[in-house]
C-alpha atoms as a PDB file:
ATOM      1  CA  UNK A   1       0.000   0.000   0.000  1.00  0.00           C
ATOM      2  CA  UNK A   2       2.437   2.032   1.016  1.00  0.00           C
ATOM      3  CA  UNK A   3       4.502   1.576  -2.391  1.00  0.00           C
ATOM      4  CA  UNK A   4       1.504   2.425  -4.154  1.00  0.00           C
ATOM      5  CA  UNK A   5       0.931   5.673  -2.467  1.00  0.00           C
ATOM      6  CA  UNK A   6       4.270   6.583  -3.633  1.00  0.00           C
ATOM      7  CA  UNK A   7       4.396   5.738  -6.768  1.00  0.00           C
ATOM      8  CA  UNK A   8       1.604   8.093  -6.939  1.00  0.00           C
ATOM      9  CA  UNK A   9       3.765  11.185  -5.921  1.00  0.00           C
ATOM     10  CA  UNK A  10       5.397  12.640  -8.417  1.00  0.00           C
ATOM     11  CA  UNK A  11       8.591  13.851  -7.324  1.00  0.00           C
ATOM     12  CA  UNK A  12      10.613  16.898  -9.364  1.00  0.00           C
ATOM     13  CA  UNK A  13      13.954  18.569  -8.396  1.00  0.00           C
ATOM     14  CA  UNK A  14      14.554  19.430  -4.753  1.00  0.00           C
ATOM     15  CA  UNK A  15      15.586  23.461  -4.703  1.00  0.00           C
ATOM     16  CA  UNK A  16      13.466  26.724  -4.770  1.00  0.00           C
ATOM     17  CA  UNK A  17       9.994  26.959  -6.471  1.00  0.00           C
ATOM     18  CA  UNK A  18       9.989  30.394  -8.060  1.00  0.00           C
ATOM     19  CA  UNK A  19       7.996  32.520  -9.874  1.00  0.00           C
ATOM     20  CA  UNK A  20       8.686  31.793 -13.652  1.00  0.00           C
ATOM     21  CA  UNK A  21       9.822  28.031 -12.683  1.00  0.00           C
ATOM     22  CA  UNK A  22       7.524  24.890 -14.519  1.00  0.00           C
ATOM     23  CA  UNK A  23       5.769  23.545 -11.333  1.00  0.00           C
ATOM     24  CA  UNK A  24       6.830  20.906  -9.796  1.00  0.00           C
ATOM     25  CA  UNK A  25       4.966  17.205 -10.796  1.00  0.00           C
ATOM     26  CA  UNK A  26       2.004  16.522  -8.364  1.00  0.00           C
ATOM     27  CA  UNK A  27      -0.040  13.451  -8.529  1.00  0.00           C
ATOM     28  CA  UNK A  28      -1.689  12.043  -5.310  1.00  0.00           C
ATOM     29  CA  UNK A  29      -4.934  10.619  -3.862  1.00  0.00           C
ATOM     30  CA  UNK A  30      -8.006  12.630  -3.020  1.00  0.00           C
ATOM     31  CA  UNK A  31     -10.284  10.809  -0.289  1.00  0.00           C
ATOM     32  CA  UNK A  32     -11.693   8.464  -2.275  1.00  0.00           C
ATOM     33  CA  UNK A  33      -8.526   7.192  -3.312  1.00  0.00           C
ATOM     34  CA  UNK A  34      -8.497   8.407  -7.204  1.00  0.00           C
ATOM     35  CA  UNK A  35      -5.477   9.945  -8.307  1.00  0.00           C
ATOM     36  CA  UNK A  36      -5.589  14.116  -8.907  1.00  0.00           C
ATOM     37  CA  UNK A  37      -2.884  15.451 -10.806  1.00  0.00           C
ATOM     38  CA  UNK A  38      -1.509  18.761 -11.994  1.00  0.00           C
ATOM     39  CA  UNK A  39      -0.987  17.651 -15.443  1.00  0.00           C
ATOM     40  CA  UNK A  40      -4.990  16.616 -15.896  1.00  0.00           C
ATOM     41  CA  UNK A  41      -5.789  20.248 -14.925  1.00  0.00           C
ATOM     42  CA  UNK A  42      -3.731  21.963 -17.819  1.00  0.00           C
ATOM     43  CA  UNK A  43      -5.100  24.153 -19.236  1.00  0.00           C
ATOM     44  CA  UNK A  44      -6.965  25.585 -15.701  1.00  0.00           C
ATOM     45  CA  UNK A  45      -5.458  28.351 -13.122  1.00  0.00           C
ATOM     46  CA  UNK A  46      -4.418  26.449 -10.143  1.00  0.00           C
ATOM     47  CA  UNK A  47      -3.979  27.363  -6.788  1.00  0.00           C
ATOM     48  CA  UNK A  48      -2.201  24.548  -4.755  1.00  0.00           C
ATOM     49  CA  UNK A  49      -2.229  24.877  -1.207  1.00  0.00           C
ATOM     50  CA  UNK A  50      -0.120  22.745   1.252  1.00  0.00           C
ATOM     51  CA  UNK A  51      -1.600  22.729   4.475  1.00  0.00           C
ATOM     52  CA  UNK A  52      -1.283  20.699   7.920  1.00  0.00           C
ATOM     53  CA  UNK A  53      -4.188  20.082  10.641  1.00  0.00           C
ATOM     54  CA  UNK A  54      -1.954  21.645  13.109  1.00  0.00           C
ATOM     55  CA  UNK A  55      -1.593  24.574  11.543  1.00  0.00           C
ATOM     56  CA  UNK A  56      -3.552  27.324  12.672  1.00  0.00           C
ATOM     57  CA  UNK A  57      -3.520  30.280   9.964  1.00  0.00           C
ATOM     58  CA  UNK A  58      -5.108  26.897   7.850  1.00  0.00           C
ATOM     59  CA  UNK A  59      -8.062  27.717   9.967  1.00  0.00           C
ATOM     60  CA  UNK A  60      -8.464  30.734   8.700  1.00  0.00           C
ATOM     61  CA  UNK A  61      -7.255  30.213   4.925  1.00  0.00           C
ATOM     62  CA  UNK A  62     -10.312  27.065   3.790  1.00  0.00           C
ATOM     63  CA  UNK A  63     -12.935  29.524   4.267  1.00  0.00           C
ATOM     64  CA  UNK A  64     -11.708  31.705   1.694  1.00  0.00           C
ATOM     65  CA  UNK A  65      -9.959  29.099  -0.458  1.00  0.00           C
ATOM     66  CA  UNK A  66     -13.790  28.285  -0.858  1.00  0.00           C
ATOM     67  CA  UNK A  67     -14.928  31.265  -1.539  1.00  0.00           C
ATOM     68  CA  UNK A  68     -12.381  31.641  -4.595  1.00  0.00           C
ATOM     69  CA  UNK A  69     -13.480  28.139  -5.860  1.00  0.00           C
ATOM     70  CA  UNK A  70     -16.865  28.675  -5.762  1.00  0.00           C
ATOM     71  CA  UNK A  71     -16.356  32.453  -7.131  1.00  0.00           C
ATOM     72  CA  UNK A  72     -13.780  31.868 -10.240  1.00  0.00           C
ATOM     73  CA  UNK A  73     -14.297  27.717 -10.844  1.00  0.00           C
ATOM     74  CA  UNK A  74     -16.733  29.000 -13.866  1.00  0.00           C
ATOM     75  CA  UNK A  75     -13.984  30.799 -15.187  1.00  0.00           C
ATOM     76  CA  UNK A  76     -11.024  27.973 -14.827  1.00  0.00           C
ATOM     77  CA  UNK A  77      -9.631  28.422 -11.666  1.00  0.00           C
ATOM     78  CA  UNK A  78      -9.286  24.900  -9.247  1.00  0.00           C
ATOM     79  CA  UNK A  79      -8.188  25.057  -5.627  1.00  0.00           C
ATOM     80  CA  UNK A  80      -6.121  21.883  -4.532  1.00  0.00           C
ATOM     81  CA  UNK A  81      -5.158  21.256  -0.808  1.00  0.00           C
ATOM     82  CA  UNK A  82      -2.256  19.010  -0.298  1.00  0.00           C
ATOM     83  CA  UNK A  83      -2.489  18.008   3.119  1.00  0.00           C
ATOM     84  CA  UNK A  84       0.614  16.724   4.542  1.00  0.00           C
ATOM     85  CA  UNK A  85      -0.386  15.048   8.131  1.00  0.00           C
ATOM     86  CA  UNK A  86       1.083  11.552   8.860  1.00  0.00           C
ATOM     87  CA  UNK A  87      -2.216  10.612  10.507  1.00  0.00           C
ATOM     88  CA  UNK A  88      -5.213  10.706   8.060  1.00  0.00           C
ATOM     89  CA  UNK A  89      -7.308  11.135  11.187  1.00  0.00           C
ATOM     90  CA  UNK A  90      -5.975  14.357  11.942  1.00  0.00           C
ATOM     91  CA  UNK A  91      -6.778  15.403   8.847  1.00  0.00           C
ATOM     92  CA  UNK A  92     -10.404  14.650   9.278  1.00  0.00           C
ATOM     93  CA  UNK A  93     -10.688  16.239  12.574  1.00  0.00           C
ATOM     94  CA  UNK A  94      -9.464  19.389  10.866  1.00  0.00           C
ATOM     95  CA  UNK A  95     -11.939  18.710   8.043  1.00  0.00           C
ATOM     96  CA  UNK A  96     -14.890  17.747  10.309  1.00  0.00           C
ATOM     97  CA  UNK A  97     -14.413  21.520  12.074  1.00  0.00           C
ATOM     98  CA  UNK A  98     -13.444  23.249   9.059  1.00  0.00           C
ATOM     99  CA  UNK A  99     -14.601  21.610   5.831  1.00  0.00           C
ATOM    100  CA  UNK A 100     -12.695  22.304   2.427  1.00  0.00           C
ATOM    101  CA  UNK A 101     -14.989  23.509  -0.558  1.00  0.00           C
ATOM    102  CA  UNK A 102     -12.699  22.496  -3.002  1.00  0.00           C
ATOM    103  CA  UNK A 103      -9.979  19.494  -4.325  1.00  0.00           C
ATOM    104  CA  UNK A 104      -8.073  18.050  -1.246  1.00  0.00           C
ATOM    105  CA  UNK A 105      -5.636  15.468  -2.033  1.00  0.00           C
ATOM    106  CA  UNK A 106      -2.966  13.505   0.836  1.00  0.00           C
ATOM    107  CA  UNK A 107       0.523  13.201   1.146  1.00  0.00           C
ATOM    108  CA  UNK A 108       1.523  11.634   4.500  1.00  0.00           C
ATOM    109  CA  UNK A 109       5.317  10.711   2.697  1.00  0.00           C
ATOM    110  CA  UNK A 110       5.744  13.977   2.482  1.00  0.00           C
ATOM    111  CA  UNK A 111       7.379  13.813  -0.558  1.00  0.00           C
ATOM    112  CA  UNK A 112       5.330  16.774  -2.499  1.00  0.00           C
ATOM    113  CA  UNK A 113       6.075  19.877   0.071  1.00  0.00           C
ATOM    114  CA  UNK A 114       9.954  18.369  -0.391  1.00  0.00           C
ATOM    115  CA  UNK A 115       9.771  18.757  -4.131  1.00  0.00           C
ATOM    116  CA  UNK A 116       7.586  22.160  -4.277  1.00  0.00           C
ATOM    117  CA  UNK A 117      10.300  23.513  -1.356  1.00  0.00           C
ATOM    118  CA  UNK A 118       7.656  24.455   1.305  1.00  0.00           C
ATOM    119  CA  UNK A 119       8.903  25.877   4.570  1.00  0.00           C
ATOM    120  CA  UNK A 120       6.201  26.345   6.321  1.00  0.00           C
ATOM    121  CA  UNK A 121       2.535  26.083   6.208  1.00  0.00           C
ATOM    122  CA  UNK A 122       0.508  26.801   4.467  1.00  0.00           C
ATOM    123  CA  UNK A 123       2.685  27.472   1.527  1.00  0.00           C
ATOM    124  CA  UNK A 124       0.377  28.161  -1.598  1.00  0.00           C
ATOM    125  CA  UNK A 125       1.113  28.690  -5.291  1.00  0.00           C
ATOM    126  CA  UNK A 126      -0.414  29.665  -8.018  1.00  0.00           C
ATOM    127  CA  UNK A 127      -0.224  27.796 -11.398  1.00  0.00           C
ATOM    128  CA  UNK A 128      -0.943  29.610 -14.626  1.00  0.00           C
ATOM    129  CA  UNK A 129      -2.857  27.514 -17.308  1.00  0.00           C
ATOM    130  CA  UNK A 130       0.452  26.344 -19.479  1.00  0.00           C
ATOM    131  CA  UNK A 131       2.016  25.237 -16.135  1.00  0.00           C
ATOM    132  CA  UNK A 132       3.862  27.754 -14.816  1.00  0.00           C
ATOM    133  CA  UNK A 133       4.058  29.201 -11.173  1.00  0.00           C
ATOM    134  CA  UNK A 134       2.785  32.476 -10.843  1.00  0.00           C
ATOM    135  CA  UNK A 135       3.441  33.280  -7.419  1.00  0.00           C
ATOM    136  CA  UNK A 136       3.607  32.200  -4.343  1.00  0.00           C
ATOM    137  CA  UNK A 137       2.808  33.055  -0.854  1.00  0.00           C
ATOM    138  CA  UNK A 138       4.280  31.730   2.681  1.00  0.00           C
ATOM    139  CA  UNK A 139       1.652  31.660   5.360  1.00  0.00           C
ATOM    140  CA  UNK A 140      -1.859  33.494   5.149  1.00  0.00           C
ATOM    141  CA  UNK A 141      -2.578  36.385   6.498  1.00  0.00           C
ATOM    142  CA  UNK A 142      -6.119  38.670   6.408  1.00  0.00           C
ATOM    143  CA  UNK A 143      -4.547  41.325   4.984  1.00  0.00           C
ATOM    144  CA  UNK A 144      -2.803  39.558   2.114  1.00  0.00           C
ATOM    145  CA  UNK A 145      -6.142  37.900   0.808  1.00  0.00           C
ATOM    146  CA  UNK A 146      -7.183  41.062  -1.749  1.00  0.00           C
ATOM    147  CA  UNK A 147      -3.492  41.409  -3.164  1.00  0.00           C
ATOM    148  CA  UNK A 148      -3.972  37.273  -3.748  1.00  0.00           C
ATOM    149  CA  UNK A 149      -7.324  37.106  -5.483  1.00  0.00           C
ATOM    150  CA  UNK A 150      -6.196  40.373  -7.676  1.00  0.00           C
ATOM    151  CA  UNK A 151      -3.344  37.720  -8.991  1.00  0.00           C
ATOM    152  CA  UNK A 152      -5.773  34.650  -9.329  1.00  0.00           C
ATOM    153  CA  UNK A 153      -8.258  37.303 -11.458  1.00  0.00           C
ATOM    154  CA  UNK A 154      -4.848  38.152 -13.362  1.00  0.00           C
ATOM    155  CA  UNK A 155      -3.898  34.815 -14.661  1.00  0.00           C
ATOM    156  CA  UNK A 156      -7.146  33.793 -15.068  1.00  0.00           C
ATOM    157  CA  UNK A 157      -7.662  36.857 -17.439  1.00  0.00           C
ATOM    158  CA  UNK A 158      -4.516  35.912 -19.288  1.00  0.00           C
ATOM    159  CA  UNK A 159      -5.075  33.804 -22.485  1.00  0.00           C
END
């Protein structure tokens, strides 16, 4: 099982994740167990959020990670949450208290916040349609959330 799960991870280049850079592979299991990758949503704006259920400006960041979803999803954008607990269970506490409204897929390896070079979390980036990161933010705060959509509404404008 455990073999499985990784060959499911896609694993690119260890070393910074820039603006500019071809994001990193990501292919892993959503809840039901069906693989979600990057490279089936080409071709949409993606905003890929790593996230723990310890983490406590996560709290604060799925509430408006669904309101993007559910505001832009008509126009291309997807919102994936790579959770990166060891426990599945603590993931579902987390979720029980504050549900996602969007994609949430599981790495308990670990292996995708090593490849993507996340320091912290969250760590979220956004992925143009061709591929390519767009930005990317450490940690979430209030303040930052207007400056954030304005750059989601950007690349989803762009053609």
């Amino acid at each position: 099982m455990l073999a499985a799960m990784a060959a499911c991870v896609a694993v690119g280049p260890v070393g910074a994740v820039a603006p500019g850079d071809a994001a990193p592979p990501l292919a892993l299991p959503d809840e039901s167990g069906a693989t979600v990758s990057l490279d089936a949503l080409r071709g949409r704006v993606v905003y890929v959020d790593f996230w723990a259920s310890w983490c406590g400006p996560c709290k604060r960041s799925f509430p408006w990670m669904g309101e993007v979803q559910r505001k832009y999803r008509d126009r291309g954008l997807t919102v994936l949450a790579v959770n990166v607990d060891k426990r599945r269970s603590d993931a579902s506490k987390f979720l029980a208290a504050t549900p996602g409204a969007f994609t949430i897929v599981y790495d308990p390896s670990g292996s995708a916040p090593s490849a993507w070079d996340v320091k912290g979390m969250p760590t979220s980036y956004l992925v143009d349609r061709s591929g390519r990161i767009v930005s990317v933010e450490s940690g979430f705060r209030d303040e930052s959330r207007d400056d954030f959509e304005a750059r989601i509404k950007a690349a989803l404008d762009a053609r």
